[in-house]
Protein backbone atom coordinates (compact mmCIF):
# COMPACT_ATOMS: atom_id res chain seq x y z
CA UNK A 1 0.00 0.00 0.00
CA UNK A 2 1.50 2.96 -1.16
CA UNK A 3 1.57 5.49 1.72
CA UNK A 4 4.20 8.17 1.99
CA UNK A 5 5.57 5.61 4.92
CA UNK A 6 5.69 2.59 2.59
CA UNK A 7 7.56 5.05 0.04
CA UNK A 8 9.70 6.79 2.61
CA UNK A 9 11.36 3.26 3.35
CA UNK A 10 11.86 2.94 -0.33
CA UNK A 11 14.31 5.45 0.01
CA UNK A 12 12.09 8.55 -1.25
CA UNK A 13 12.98 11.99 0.01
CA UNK A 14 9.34 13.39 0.98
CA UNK A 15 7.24 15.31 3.42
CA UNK A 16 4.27 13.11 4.50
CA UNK A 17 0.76 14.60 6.33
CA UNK A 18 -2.36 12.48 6.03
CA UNK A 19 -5.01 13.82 3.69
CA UNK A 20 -7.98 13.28 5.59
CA UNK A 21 -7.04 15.40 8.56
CA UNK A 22 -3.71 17.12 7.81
CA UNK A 23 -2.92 16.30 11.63
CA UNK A 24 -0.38 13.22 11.26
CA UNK A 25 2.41 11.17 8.67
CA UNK A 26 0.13 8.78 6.21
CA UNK A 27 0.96 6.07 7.48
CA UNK A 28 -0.93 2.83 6.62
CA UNK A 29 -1.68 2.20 11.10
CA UNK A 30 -3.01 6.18 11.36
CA UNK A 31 -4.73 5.73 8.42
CA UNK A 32 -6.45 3.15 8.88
CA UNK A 33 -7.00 3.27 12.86
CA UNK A 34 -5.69 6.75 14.27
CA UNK A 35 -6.96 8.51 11.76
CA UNK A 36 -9.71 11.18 13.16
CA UNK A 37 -11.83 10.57 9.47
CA UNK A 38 -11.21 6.47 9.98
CA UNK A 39 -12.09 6.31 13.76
CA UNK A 40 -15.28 8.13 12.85
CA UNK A 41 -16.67 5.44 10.27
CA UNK A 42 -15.39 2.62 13.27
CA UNK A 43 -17.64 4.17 16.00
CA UNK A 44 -20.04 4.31 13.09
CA UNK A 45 -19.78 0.72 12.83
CA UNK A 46 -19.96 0.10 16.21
CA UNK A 47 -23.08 1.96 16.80
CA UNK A 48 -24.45 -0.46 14.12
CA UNK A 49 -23.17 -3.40 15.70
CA UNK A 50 -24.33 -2.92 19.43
CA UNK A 51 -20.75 -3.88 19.76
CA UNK A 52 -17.49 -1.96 20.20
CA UNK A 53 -15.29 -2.83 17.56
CA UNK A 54 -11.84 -3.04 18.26
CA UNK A 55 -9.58 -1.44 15.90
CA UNK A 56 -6.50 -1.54 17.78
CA UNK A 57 -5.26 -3.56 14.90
CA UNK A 58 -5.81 -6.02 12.28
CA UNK A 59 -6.22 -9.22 14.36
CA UNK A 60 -8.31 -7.47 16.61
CA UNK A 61 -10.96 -6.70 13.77
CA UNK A 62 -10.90 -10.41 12.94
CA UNK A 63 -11.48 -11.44 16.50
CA UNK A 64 -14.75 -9.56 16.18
CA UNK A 65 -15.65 -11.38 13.28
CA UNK A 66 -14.91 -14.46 14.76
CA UNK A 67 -18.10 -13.41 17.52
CA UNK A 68 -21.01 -15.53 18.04
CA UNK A 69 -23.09 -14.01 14.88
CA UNK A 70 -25.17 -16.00 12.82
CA UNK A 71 -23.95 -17.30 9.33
CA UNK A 72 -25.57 -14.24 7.23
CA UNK A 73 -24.79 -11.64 10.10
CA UNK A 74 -21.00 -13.12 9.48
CA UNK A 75 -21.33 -12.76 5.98
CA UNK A 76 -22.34 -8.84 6.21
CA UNK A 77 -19.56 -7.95 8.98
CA UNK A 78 -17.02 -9.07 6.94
CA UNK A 79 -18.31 -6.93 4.19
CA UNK A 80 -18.45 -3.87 6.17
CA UNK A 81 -15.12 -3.99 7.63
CA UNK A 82 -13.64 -4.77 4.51
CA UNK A 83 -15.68 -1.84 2.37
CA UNK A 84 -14.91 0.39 5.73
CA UNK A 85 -10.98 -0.24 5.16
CA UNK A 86 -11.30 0.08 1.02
CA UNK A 87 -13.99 3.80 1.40
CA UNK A 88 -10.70 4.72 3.95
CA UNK A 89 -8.41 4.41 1.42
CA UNK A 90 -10.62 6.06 -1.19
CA UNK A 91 -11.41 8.64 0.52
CA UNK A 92 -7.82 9.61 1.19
CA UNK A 93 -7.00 8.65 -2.96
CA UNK A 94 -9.63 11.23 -3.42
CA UNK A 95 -8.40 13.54 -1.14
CA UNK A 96 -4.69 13.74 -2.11
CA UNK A 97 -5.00 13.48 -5.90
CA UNK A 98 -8.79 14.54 -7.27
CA UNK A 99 -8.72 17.31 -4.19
CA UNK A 100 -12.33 16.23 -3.74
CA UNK A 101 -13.23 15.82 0.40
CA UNK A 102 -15.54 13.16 0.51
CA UNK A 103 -17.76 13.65 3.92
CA UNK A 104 -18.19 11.33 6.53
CA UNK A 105 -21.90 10.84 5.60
CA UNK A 106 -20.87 10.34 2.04
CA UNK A 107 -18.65 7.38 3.14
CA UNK A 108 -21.50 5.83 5.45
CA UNK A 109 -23.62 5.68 2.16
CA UNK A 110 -20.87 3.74 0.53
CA UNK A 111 -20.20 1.20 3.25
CA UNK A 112 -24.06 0.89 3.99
CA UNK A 113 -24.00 0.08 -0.44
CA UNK A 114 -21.31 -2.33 -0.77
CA UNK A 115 -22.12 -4.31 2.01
CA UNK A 116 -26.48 -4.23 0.79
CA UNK A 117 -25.08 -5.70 -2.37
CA UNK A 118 -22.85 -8.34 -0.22
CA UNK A 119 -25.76 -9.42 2.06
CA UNK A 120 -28.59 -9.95 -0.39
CA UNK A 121 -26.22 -12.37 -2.65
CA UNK A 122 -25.15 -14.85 0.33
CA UNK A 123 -27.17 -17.84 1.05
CA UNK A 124 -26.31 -18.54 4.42
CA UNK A 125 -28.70 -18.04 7.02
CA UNK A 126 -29.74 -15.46 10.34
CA UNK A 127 -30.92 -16.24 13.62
CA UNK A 128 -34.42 -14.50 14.90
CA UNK A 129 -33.28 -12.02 17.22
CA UNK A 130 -34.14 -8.62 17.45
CA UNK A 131 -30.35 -7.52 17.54
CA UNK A 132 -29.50 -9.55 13.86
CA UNK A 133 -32.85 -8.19 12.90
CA UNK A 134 -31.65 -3.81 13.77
CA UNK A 135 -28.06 -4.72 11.99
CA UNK A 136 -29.68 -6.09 8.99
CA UNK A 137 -32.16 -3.17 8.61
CA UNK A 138 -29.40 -0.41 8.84
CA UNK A 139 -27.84 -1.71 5.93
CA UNK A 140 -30.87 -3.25 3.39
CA UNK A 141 -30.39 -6.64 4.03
CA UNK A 142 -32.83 -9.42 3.87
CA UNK A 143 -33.00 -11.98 6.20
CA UNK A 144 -32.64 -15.53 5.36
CA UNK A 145 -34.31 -17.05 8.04
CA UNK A 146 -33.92 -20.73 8.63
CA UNK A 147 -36.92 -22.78 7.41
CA UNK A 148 -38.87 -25.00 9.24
CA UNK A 149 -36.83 -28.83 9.29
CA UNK A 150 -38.65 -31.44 7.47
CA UNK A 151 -40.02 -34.29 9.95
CA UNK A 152 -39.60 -37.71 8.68
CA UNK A 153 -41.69 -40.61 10.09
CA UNK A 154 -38.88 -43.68 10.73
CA UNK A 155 -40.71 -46.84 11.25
CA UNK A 156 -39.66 -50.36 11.77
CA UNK A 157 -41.62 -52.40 9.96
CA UNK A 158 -41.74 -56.09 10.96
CA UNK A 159 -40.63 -59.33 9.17
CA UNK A 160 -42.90 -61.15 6.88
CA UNK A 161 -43.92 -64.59 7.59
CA UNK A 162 -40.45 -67.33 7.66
CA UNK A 163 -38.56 -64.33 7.73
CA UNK A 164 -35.73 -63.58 10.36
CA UNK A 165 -34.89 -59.98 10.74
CA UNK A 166 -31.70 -58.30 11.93
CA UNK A 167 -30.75 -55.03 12.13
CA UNK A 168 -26.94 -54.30 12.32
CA UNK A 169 -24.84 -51.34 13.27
CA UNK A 170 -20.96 -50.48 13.69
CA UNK A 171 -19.52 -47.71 16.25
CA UNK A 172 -16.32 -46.24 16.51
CA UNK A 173 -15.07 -43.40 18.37
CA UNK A 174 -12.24 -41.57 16.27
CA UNK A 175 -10.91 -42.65 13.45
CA UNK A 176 -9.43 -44.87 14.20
CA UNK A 177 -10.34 -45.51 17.72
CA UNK A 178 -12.40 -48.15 19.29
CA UNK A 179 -14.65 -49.85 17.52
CA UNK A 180 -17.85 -52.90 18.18
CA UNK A 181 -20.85 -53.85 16.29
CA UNK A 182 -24.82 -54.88 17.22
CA UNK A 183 -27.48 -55.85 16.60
CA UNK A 184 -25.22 -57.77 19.25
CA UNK A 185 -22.39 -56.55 21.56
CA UNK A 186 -18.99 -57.26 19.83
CA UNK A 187 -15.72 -55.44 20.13
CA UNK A 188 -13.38 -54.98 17.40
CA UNK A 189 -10.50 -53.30 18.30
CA UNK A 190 -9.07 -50.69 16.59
CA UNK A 191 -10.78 -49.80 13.45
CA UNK A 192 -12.64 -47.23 11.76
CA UNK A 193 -16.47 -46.83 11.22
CA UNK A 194 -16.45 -48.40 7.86
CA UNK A 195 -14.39 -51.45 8.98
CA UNK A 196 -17.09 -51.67 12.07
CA UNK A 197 -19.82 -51.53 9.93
CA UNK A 198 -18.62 -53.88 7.64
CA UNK A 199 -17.52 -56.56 10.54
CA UNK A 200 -20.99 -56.32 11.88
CA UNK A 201 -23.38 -57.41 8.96
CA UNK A 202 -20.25 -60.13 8.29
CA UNK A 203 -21.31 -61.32 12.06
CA UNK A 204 -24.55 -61.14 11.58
CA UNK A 205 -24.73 -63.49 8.97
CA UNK A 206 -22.09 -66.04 10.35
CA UNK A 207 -24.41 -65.93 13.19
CA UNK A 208 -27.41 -66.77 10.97
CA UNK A 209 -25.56 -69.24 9.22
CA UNK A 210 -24.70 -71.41 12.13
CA UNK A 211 -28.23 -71.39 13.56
CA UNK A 212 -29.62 -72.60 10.21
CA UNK A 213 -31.83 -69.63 9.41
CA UNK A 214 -32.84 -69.43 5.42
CA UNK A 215 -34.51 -66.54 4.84
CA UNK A 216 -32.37 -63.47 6.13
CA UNK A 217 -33.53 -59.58 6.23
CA UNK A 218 -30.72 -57.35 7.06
CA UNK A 219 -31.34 -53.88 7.96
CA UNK A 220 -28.93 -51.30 8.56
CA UNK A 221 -28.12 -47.14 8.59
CA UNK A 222 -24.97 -47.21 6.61
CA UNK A 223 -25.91 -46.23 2.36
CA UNK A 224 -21.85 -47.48 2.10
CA UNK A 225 -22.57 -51.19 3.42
CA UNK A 226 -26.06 -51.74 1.43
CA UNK A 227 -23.73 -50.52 -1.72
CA UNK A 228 -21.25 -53.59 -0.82
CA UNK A 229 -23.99 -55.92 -0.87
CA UNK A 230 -24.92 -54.22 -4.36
CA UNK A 231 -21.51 -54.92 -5.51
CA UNK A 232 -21.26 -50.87 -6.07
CA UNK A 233 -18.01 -50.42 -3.48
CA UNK A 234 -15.49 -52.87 -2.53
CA UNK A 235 -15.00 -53.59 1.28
CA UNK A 236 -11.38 -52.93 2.76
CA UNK A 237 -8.54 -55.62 1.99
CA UNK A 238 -8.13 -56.59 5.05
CA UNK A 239 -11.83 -57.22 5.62
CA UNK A 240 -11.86 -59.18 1.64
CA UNK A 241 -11.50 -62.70 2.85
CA UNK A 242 -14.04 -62.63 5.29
CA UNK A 243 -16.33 -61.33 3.21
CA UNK A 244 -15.85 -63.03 0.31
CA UNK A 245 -16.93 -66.01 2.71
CA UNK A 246 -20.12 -63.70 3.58
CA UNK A 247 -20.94 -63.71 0.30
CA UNK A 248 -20.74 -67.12 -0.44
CA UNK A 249 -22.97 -67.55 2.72
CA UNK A 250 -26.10 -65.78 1.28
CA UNK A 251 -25.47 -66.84 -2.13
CA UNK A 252 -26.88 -69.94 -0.43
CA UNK A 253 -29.85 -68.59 1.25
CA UNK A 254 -32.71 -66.05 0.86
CA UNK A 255 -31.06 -63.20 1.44
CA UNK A 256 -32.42 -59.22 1.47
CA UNK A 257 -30.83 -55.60 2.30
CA UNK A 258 -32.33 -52.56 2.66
CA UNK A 259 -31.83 -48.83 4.58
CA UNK A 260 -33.37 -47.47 7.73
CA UNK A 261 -31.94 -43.92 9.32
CA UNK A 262 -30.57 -44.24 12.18
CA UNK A 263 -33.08 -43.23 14.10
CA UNK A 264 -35.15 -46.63 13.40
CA UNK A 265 -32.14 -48.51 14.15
CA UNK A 266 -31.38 -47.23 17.91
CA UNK A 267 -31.09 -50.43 19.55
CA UNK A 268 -28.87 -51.86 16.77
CA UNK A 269 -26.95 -48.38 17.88
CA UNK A 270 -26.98 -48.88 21.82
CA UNK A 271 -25.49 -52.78 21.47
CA UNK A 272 -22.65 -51.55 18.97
CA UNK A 273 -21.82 -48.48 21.72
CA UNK A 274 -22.52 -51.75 24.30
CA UNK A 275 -19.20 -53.31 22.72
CA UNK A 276 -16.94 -50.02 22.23
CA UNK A 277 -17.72 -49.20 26.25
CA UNK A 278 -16.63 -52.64 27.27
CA UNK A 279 -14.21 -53.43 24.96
CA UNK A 280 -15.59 -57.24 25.12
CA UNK A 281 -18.24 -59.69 23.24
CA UNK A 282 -21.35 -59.80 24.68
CA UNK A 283 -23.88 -61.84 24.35
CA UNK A 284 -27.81 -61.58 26.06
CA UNK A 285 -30.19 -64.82 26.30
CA UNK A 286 -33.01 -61.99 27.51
CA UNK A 287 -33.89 -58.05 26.46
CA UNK A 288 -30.94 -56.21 27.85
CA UNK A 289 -32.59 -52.71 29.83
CA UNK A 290 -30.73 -50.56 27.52
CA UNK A 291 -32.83 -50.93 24.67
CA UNK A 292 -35.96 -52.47 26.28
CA UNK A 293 -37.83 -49.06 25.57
CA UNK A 294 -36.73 -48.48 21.98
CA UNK A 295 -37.13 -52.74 21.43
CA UNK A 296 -41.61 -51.99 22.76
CA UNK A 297 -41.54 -48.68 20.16
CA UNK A 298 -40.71 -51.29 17.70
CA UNK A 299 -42.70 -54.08 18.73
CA UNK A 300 -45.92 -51.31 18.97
CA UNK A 301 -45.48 -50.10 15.91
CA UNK A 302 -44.24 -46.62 16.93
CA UNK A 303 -42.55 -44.12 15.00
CA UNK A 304 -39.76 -42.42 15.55
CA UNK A 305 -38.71 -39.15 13.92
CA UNK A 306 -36.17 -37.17 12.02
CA UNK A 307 -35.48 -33.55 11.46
CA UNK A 308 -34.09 -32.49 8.18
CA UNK A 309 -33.21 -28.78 7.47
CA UNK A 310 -34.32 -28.05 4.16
């Protein structure tokens, strides 16, 4: 930035005074934050705001960005302090080579401009508060209020006749970290959520395999494992003999995948977290509590539900 500082260290010979108050050198810190022209558009601001912004320097402007505003509110800060730092530098440009004084209330309308066409293009959204709601008016810009989340009914729907069903799930916490499956308690080690959800349904139908069952439903959360069974993705390496012998298991039986969101598959979810906090197999002959209440929603026929934002 070419101020008569930047330029004096270049080795020109020259006499500096800033243009906008003819008080101080033009330097780039008293012009943009000593200044008395600039500090008058930052109280501006901060009379905007509800908030004192700190213009001690640079990082301190981005720690006030870095507040607790909503997406959009984010969005419009960032375009005022930039457009308040660019109309500063104008307005001196002006000043020193046009001769043209540009008034304070001329270099609101341009901040209060710049950032109206900045807010109105973003798609991120406000919060409904009052405060977002006095910021937003001052300079033009339309909220983008969140919409309403879509509610989607998650039901477990029960086995047809000769059918058994399972649902299966895999939990791991980190990536790696440690890692079990359900709809039993098993442990796995150290492995990541793919490898876990893999390992599971693999389980599940060794289990069904040695207790003779023929017709199979498998029901899980994870898109990634149905698209194995599809043939679509290919399992980990280390995971390829195994299921290779999976394969070869249903091949031999009736066999049938589909998806559930997690929500309908909570107590598949609470034995798989079952394994990871006791880092052992385990096994119930009766309802474990944990998922006694989720196991009667089921069992009723009761929904569960899930919120998507739109």
């Amino acid at each position: 930035m070419h101020t008569d500082e930047n330029l004096q260290g270049r080795g020109l010979a020259l006499c500096s005074m800033c243009s906008l108050c003819n008080s101080d050198l033009d330097s780039t810190n008293h012009l943009f934050f000593s200044c008395k022209f600039s500090i008058s558009i930052w109280n501006w601001l901060s009379s905007q705001f509800h908030h004192q912004v700190d213009v001690s320097s640079l990082d301190s402007l981005i720690l006030f960005y870095l507040k607790d505003w909503s997406p959009q509110l984010k969005v419009a800060i960032t375009s005022s302090i930039v457009n308040s730092l660019a109309i500063v530098w104008f307005c001196r440009n002006k000043a020193r080579f046009d001769n043209l004084k540009i008034n304070l209330y001329e270099a609101f309308s341009m901040i209060k401009c710049n950032t109206f066409l900045t807010g109105n293009h973003s798609a991120k959204t406000a919060r409904n508060s009052m405060l977002e709601f006095k910021i937003f008016k001052v300079f033009n810009v339309n909220l983008n209020c969140r919409k309403a989340p879509d509610i989607i009914e998650v039901l477990c729907k029960p086995p047809n006749f000769g059918w058994v069903k399972v649902n299966s799930d895999g939990a791991a916490i980190g990536c790696p970290g440690f890692a079990g499956g359900g709809g039993f308690g098993a442990y796995f080690g150290i492995q990541n959520s793919l490898y876990a959800e893999i390992m599971a349904a693999i389980v599940v139908v060794k289990i069904a395999s040695h207790k003779g069952w023929s017709r199979i439903w498998l029901e899980t959360d994870s898109t990634v494992l149905i698209d194995c069974f599809l043939l679509k993705k290919q399992v980990p390496w280390k995971l390829r003999n195994l299921w290779l012998k999976c394969l070869h298991s249903i091949s031999l039986i009736k066999f049938k995948v589909s998806h559930i969101y997690r929500e309908g598959n909570s107590c598949a979810d609470l034995l798989a977290n079952c394994g990871v906090k006791f880092k052992t197999d385990c096994w119930w002959n009766t309802t474990p509590s944990i998922i006694s209440q989720d196991l009667n929603r089921n069992r009723n026929s009761l929904p569960f539900y899930r919120f998507r934002n739109l």
